[in-house]
N, C-alpha and C. Protein backbone atom coordinates (compact mmCIF):
# COMPACT_ATOMS: atom_id res chain seq x y z
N UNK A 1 130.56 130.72 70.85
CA UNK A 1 130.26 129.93 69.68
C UNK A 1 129.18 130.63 68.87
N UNK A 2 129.46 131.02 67.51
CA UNK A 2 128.25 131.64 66.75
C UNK A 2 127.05 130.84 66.53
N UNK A 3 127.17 129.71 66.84
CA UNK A 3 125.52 128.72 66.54
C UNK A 3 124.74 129.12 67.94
N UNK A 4 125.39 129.60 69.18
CA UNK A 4 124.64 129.89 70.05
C UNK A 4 123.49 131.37 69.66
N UNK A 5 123.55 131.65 68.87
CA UNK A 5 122.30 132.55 68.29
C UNK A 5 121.51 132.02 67.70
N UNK A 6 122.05 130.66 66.89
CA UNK A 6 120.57 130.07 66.64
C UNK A 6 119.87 129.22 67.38
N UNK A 7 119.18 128.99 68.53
CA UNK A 7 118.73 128.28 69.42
C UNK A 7 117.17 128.11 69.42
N UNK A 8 116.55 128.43 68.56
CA UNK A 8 114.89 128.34 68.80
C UNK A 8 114.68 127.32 67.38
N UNK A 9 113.65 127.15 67.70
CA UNK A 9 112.58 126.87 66.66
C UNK A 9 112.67 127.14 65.34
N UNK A 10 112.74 126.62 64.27
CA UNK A 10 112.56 126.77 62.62
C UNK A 10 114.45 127.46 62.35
N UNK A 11 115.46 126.94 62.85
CA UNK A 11 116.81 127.56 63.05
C UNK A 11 117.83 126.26 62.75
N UNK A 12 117.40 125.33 62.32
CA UNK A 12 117.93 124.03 61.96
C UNK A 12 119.48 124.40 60.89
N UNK A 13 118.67 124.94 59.90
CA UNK A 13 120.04 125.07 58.95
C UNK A 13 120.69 125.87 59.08
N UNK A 14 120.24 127.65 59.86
CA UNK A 14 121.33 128.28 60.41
C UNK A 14 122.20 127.61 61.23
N UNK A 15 121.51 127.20 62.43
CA UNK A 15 122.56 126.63 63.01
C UNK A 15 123.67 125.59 62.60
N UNK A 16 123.73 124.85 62.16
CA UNK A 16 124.41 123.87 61.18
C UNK A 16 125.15 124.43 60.57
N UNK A 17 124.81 125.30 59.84
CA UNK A 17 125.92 126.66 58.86
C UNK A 17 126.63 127.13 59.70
N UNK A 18 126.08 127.89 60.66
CA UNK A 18 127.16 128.14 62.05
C UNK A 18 128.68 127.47 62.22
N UNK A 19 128.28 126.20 62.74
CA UNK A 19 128.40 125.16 63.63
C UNK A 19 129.83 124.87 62.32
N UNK A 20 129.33 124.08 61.30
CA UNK A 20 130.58 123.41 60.49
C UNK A 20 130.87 124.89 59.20
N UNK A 21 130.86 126.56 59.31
CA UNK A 21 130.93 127.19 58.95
C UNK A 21 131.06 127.64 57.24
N UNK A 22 129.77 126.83 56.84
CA UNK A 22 129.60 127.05 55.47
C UNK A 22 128.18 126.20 54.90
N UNK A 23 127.68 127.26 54.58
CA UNK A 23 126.31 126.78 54.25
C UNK A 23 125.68 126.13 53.36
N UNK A 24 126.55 125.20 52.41
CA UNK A 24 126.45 124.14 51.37
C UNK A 24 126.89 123.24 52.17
N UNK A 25 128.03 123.22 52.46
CA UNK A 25 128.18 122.06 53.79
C UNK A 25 126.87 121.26 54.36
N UNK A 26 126.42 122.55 55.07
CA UNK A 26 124.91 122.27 56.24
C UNK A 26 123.91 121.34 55.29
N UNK A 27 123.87 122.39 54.07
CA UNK A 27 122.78 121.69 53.24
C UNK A 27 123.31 120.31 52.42
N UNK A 28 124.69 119.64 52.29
CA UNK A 28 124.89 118.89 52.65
C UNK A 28 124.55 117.56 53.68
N UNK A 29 125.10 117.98 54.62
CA UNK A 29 124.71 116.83 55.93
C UNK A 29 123.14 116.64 55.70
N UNK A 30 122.08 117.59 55.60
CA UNK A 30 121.35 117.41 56.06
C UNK A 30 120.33 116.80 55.24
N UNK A 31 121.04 116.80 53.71
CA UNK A 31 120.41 116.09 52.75
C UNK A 31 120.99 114.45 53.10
N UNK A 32 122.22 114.14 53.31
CA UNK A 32 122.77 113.00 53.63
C UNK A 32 121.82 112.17 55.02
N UNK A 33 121.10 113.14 56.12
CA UNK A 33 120.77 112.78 56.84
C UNK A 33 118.89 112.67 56.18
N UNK A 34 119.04 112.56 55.67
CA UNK A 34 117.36 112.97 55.21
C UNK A 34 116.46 113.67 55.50
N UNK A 35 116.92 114.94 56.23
CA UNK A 35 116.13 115.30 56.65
C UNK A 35 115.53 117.24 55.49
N UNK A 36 116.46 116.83 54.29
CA UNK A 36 116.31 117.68 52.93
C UNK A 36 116.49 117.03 51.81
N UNK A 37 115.81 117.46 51.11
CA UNK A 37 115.85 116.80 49.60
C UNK A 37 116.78 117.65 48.64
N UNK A 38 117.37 116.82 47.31
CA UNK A 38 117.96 117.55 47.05
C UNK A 38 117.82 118.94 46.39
N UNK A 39 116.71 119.39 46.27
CA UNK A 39 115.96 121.00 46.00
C UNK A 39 116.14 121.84 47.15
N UNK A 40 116.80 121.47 48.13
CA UNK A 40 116.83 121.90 49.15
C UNK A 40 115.31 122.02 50.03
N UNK A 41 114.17 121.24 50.17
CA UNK A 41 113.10 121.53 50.84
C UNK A 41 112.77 120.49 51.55
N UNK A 42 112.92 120.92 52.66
CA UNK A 42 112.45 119.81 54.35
C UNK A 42 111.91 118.71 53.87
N UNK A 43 112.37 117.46 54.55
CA UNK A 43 111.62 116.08 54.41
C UNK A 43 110.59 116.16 55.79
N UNK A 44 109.22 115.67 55.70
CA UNK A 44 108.86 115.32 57.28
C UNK A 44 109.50 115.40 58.14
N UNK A 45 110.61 114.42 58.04
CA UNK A 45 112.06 113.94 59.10
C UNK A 45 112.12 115.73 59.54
N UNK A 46 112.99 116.00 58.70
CA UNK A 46 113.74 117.24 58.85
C UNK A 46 112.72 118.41 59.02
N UNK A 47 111.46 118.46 58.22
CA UNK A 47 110.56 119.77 58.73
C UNK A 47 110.02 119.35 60.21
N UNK A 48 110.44 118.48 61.02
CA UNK A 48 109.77 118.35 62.62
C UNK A 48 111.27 118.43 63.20
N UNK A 49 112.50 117.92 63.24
CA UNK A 49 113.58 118.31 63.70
C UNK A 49 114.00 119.80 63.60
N UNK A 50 113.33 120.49 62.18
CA UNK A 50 113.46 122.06 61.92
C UNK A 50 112.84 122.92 62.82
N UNK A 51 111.11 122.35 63.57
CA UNK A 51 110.44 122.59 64.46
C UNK A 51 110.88 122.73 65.81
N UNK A 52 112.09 121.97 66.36
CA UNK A 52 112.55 121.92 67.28
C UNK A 52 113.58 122.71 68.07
N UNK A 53 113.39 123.12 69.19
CA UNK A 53 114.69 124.11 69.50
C UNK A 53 115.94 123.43 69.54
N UNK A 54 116.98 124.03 69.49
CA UNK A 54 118.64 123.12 69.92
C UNK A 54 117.84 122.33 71.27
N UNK A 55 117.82 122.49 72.20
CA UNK A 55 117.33 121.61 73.54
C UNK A 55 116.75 120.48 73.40
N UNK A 56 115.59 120.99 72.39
CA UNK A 56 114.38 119.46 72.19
C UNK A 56 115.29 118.87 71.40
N UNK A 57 115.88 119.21 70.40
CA UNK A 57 116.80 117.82 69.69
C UNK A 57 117.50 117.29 70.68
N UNK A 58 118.45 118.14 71.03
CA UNK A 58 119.84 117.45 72.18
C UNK A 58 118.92 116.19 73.09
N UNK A 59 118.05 116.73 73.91
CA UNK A 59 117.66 116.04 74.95
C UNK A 59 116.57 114.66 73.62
N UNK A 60 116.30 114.77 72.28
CA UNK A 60 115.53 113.80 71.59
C UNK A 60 116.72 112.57 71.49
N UNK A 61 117.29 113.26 70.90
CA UNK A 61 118.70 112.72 70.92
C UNK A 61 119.40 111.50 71.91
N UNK A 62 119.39 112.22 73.22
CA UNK A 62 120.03 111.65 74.05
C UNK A 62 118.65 110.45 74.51
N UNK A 63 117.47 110.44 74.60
CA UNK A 63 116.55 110.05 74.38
C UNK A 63 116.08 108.70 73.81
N UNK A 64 116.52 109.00 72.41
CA UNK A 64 117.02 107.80 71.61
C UNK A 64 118.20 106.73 71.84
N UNK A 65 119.07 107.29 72.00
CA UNK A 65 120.52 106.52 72.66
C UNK A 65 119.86 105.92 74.35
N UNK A 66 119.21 105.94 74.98
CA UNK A 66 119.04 105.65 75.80
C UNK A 66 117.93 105.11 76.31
N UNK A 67 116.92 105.36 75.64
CA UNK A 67 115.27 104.80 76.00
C UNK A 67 114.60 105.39 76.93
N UNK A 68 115.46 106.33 77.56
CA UNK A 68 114.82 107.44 78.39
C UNK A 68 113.60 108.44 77.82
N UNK A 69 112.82 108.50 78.60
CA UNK A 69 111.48 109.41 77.82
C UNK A 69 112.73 110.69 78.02
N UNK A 70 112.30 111.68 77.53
CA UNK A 70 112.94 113.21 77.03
C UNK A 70 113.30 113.64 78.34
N UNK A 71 111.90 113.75 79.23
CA UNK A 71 111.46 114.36 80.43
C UNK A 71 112.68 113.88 81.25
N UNK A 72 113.35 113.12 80.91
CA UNK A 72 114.62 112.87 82.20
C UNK A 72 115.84 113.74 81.90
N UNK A 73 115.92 114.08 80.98
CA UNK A 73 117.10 115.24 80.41
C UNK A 73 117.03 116.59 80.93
N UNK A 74 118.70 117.14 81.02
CA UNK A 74 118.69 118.86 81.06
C UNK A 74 119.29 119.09 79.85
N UNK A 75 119.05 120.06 79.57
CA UNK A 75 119.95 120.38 78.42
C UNK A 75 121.13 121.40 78.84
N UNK A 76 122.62 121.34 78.13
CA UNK A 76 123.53 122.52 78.46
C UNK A 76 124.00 123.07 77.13
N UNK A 77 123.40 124.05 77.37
CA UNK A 77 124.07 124.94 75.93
C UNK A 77 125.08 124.88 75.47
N UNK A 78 126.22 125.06 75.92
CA UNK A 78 127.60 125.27 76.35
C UNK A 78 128.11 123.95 75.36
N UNK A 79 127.59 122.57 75.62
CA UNK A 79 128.03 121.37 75.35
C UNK A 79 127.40 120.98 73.98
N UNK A 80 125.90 121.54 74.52
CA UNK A 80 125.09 120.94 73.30
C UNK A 80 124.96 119.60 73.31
N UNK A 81 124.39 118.98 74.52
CA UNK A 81 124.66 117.76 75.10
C UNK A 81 123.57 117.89 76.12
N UNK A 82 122.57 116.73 76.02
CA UNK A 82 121.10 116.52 76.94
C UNK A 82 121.91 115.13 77.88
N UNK A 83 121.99 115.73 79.37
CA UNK A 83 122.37 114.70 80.27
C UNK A 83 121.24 114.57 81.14
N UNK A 84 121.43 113.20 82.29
CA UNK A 84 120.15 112.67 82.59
C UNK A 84 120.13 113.86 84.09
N UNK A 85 119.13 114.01 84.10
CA UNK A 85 118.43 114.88 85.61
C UNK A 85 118.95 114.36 86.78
């Protein structure tokens, strides 16, 4: 999968571009999600989710859906999916 190169920190919209393979798209969703404005420049939301590696979202993520603190998650690359420990 080509989004598996973007995996760290400050890699939010590469990866996304990756992922649904076109980079108005990305900047799309991610204005829809609020986490960009439409000038294209990070909301709070989105400049601390931008901060985050693929892992810390997945496992924030799964986190939220569940009420689990983070710390109970693994993360699997492969899936892109934070399951419980």
């Amino acid at each position: 999968m080509k989004s598996q190169q973007f995996m760290g920190a400050g890699m939010l919209l590469d990866r996304l571009t990756a992922q649904v393979g076109d980079r108005d798209q990305a900047i799309k969703i991610l204005i829809e999600r609020g986490h960009m404005t439409p000038d294209q420049k990070w909301t709070p939301e989105g400049a601390k989710r931008n901060a985050m590696t693929a892992a810390e979202r997945a496992k924030d993520r799964a986190s939220r859906e569940t009420g689990l603190p983070v710390s109970h998650f693994k993360y699997d690359p492969k899936t892109n999916k934070a399951t419980k420990r």
